[in-house]
C-alpha atoms as a PDB file:
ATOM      1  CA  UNK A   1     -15.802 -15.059  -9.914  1.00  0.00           C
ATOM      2  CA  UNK A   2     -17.493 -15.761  -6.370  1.00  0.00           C
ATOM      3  CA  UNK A   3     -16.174 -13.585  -3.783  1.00  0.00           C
ATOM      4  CA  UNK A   4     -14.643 -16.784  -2.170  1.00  0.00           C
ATOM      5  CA  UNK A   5     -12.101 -16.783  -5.203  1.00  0.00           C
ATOM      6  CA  UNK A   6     -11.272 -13.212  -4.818  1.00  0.00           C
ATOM      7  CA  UNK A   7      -9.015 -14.007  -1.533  1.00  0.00           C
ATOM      8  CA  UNK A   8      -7.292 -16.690  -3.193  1.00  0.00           C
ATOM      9  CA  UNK A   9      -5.063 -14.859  -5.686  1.00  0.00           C
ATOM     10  CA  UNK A  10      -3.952 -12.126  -3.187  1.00  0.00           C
ATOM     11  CA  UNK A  11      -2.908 -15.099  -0.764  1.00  0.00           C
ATOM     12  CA  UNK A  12      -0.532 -16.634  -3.144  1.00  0.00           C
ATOM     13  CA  UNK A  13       0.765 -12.699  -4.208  1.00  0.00           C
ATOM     14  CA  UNK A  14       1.642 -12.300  -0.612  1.00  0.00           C
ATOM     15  CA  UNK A  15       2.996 -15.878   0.010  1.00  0.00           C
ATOM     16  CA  UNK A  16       5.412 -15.549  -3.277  1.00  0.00           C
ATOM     17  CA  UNK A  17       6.428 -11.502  -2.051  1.00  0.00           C
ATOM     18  CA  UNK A  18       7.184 -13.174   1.683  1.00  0.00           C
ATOM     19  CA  UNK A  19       9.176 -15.522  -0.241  1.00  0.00           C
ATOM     20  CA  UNK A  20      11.306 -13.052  -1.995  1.00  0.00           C
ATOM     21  CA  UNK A  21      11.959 -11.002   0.693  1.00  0.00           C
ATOM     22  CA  UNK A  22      13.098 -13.594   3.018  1.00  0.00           C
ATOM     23  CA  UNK A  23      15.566 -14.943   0.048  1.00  0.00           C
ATOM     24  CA  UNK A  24      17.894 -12.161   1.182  1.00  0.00           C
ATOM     25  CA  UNK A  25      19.124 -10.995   4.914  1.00  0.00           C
ATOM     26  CA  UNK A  26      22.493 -10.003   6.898  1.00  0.00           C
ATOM     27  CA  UNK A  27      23.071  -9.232  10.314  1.00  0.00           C
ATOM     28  CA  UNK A  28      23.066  -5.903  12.042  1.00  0.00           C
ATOM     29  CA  UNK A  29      26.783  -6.186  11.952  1.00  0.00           C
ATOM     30  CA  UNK A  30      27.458  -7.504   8.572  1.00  0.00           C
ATOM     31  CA  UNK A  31      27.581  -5.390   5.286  1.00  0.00           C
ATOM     32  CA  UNK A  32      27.310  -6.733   2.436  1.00  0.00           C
ATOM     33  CA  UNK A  33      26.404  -5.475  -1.184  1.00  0.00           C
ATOM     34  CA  UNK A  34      23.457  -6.811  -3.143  1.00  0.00           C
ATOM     35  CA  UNK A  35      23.575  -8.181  -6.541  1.00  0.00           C
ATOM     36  CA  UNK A  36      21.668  -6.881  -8.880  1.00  0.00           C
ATOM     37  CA  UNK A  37      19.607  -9.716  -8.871  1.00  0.00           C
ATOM     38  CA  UNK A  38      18.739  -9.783  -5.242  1.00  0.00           C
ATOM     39  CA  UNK A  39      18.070  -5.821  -5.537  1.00  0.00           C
ATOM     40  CA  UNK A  40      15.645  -6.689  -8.224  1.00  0.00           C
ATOM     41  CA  UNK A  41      14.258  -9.626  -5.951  1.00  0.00           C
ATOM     42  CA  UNK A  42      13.671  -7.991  -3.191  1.00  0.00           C
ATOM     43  CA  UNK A  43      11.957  -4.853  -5.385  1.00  0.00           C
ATOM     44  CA  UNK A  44       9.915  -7.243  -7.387  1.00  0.00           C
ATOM     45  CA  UNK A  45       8.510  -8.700  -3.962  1.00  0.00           C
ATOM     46  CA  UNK A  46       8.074  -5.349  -2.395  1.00  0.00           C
ATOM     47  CA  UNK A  47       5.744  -4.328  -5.691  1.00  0.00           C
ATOM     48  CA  UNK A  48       3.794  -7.504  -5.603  1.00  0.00           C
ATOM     49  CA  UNK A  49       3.104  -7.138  -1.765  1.00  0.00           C
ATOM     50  CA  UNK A  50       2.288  -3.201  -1.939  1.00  0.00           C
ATOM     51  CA  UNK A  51       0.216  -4.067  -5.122  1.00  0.00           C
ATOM     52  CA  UNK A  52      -1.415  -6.890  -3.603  1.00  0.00           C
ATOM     53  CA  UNK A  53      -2.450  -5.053  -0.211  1.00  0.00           C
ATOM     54  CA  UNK A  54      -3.874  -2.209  -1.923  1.00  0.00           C
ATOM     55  CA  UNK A  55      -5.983  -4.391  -4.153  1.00  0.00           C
ATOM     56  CA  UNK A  56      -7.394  -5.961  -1.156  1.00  0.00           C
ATOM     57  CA  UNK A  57      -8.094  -2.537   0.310  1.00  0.00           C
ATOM     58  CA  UNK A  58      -9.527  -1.027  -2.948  1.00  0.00           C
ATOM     59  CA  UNK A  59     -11.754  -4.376  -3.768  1.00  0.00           C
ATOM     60  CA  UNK A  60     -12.960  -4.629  -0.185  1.00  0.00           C
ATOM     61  CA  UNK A  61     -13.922  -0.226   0.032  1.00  0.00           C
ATOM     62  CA  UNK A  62     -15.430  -0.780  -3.555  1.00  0.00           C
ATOM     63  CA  UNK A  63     -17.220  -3.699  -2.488  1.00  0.00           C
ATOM     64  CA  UNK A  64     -18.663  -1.661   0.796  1.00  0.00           C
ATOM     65  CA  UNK A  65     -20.158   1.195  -0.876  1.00  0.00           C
ATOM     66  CA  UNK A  66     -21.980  -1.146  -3.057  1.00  0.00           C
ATOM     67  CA  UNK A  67     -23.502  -2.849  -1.110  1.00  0.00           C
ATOM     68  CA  UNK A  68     -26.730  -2.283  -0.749  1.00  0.00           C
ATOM     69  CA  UNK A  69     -27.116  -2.432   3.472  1.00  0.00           C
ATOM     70  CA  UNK A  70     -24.502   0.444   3.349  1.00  0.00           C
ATOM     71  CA  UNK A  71     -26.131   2.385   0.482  1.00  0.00           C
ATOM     72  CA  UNK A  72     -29.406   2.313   2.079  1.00  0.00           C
ATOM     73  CA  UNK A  73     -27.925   3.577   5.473  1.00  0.00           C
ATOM     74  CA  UNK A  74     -25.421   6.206   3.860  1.00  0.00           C
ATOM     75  CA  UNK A  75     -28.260   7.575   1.569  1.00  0.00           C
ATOM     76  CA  UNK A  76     -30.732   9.150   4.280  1.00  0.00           C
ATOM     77  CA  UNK A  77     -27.779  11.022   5.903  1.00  0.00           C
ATOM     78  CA  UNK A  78     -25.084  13.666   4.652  1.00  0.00           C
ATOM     79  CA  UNK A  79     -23.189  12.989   8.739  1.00  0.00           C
ATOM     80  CA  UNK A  80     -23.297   8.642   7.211  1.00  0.00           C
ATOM     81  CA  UNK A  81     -22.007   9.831   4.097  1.00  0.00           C
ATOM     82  CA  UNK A  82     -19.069  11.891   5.922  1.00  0.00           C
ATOM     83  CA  UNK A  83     -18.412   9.755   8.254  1.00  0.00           C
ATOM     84  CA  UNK A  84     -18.120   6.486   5.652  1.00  0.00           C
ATOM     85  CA  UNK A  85     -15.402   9.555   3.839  1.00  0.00           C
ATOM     86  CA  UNK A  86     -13.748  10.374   7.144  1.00  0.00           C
ATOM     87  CA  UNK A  87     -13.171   6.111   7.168  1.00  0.00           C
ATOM     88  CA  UNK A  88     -12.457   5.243   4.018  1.00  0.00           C
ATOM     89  CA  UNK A  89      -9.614   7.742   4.152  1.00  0.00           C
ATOM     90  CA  UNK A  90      -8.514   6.535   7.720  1.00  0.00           C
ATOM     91  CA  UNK A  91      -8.498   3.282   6.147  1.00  0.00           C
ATOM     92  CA  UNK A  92      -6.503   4.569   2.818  1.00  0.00           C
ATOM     93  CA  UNK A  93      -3.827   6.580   4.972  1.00  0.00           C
ATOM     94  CA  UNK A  94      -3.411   3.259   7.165  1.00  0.00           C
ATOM     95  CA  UNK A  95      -2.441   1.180   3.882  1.00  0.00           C
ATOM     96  CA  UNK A  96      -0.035   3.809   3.204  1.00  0.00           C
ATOM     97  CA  UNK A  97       1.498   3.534   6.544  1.00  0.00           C
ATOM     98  CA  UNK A  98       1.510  -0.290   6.395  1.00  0.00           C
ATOM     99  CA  UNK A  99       3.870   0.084   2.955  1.00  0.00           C
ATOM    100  CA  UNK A 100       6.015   2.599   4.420  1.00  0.00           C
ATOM    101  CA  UNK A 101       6.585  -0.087   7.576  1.00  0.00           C
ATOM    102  CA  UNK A 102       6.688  -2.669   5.174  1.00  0.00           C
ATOM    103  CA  UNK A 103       9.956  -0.845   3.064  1.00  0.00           C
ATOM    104  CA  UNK A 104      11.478  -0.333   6.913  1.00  0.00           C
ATOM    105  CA  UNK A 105      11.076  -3.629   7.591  1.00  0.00           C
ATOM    106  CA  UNK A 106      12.792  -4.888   4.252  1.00  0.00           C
ATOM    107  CA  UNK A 107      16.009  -2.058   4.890  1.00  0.00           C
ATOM    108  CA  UNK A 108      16.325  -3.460   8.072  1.00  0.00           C
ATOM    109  CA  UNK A 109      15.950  -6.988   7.564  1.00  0.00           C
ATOM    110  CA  UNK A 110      18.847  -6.916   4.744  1.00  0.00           C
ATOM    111  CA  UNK A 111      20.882  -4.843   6.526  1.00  0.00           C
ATOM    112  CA  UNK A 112      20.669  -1.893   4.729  1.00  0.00           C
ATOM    113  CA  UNK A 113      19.792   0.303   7.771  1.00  0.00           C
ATOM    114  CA  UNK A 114      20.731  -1.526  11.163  1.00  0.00           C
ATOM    115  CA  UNK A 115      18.304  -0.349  13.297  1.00  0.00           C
ATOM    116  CA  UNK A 116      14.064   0.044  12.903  1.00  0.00           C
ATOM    117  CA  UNK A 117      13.553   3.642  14.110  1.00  0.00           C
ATOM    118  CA  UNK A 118      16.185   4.728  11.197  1.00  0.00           C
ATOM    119  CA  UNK A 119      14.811   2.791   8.219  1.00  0.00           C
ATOM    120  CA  UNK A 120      11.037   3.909   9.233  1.00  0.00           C
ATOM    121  CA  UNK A 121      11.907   7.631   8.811  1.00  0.00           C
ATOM    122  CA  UNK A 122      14.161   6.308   5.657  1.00  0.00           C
ATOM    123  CA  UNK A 123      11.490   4.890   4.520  1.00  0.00           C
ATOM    124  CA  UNK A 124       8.716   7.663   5.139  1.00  0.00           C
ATOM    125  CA  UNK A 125      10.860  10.108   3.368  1.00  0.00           C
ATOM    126  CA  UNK A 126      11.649   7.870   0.448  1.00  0.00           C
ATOM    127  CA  UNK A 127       7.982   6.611  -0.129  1.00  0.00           C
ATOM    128  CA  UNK A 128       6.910  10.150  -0.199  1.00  0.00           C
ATOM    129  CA  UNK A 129       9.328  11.292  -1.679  1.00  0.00           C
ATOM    130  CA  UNK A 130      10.468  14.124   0.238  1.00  0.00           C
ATOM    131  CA  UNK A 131      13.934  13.269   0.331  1.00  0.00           C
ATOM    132  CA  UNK A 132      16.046  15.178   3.004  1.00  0.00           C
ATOM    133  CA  UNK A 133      19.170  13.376   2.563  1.00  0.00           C
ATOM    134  CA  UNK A 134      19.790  13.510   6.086  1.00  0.00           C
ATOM    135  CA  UNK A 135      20.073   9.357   5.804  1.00  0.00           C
ATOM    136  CA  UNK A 136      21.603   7.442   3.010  1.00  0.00           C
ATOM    137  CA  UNK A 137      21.854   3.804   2.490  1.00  0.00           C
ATOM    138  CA  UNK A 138      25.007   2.709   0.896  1.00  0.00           C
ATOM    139  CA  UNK A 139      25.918   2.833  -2.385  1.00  0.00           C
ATOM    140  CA  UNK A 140      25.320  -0.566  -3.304  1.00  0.00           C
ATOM    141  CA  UNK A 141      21.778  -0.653  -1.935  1.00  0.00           C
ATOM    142  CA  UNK A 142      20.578   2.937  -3.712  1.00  0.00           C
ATOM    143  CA  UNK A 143      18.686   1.424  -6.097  1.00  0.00           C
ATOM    144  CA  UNK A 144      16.552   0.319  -3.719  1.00  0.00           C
ATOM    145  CA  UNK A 145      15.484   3.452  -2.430  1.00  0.00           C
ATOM    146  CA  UNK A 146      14.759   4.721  -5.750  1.00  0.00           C
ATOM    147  CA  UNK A 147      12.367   1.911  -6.935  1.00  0.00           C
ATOM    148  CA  UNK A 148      10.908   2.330  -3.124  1.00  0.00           C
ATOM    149  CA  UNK A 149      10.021   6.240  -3.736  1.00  0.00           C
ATOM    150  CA  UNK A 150       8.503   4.707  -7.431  1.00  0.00           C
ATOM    151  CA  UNK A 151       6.646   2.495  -5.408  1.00  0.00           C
ATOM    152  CA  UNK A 152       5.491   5.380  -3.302  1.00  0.00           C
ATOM    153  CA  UNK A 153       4.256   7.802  -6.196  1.00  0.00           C
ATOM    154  CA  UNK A 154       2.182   4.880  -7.944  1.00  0.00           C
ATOM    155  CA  UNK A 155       0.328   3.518  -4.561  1.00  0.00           C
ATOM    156  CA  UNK A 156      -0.094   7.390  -3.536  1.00  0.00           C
ATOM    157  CA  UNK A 157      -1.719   8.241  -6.853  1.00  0.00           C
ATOM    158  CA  UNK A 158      -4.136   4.557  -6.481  1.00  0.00           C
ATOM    159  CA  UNK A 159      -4.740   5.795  -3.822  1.00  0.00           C
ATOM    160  CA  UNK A 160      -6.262   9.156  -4.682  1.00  0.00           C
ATOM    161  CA  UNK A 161      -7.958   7.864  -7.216  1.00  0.00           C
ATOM    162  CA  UNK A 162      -9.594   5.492  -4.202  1.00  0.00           C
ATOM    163  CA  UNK A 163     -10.832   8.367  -1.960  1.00  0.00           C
ATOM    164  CA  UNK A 164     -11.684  10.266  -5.552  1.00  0.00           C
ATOM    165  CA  UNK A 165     -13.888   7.286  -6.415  1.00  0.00           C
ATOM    166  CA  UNK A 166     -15.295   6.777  -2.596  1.00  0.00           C
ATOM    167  CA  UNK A 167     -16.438  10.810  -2.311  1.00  0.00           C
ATOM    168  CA  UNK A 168     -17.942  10.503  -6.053  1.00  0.00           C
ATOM    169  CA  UNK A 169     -19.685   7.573  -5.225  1.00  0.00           C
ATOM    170  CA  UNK A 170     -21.553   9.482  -1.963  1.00  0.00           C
ATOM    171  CA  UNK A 171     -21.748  12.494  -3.600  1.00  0.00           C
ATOM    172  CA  UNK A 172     -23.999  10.133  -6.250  1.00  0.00           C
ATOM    173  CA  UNK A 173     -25.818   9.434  -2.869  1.00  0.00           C
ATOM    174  CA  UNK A 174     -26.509  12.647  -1.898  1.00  0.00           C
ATOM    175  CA  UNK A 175     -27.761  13.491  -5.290  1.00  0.00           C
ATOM    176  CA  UNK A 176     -30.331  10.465  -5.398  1.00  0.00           C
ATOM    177  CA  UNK A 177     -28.124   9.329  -8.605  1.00  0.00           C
ATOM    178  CA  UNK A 178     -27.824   5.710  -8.124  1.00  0.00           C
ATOM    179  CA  UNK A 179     -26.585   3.691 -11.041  1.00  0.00           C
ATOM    180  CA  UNK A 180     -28.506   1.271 -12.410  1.00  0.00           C
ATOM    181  CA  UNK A 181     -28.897  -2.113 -11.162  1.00  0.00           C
ATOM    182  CA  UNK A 182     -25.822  -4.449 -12.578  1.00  0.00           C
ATOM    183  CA  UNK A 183     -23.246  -1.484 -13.065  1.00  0.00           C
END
């Protein structure tokens, strides 16, 4: 699959998640309860968006630090090698961020939490699952904050596996172990 096709199923993930999560929304001064199959909605788009944003990021990292410009310039130099760490993580921990704004952004824009400030902490503390307590949604929009801090473990632990993948890959480098041509 060209490169050019790559982009192509990750627009249509996102287009489809944006359509989900606009399906459902109540003002600031309107509560109102969920179904059950808006809840499921609104998770289902919020999976398919988080998924679909950290395949991007993953493909496009993997894609780097095969390349053979960047292997060639990382391979002379243990600061290139550091400093291509030091980003990639920058660049993981900013994907994270983006899916804890994204979560704020869906608690606000059903109504769940009324104003941003709130539902980004909410949503910090859900996603990683620390869990003070010291905000609650209601009860009929719970559920939501559960699958969120599922959400949060799974795209924490991709994302480990990432930055595992990224310092194995210039530790190789440093070694003079390159993988064979094709792999």
């Amino acid at each position: 699959m060209s490169r050019k096709l790559m982009w192509w199923p990750l627009f249509v993930v996102a287009v489809a998640a944006a359509v989900l999560l606009s399906g459902y929304q109540t003002t600031p001064q309107q509560v109102s309860c969920p179904s059950l199959g808006t809840l499921f909605g609104i998770v289902l788009g919020m999976l398919i968006a988080t998924t679909a944003i950290h395949a991007l990021v993953t493909f496009t990292q993997s894609e780097l630090v095969h390349a053979g410009r960047i292997s060639t310039w990382c391979s002379t130099s243990s600061g290139r090698r550091f400093f291509l760490i030091a980003i990639g993580a920058l660049w993981t921990g900013a994907t994270l961020l983006l899916d804890i704004v994204l979560w704020a952004w869906v608690y606000r824009h059903v109504g769940a939490i009324h104003d941003f400030e709130t539902s980004l902490y909410f949503s910090g503390v859900t996603f990683t699952t620390v869990g003070y307590g010291d905000v609650t949604l209601a009860k009929c929009w719970q559920l939501l904050s559960v699958r969120e801090a599922v959400n949060g473990v799974l795209m924490t632990g991709w994302s480990t596996a990432q930055l595992i993948f990224l310092v194995q890959r210039m530790m190789r480098m440093s070694l003079h172990i390159d993988e064979p041509e094709g792999h």
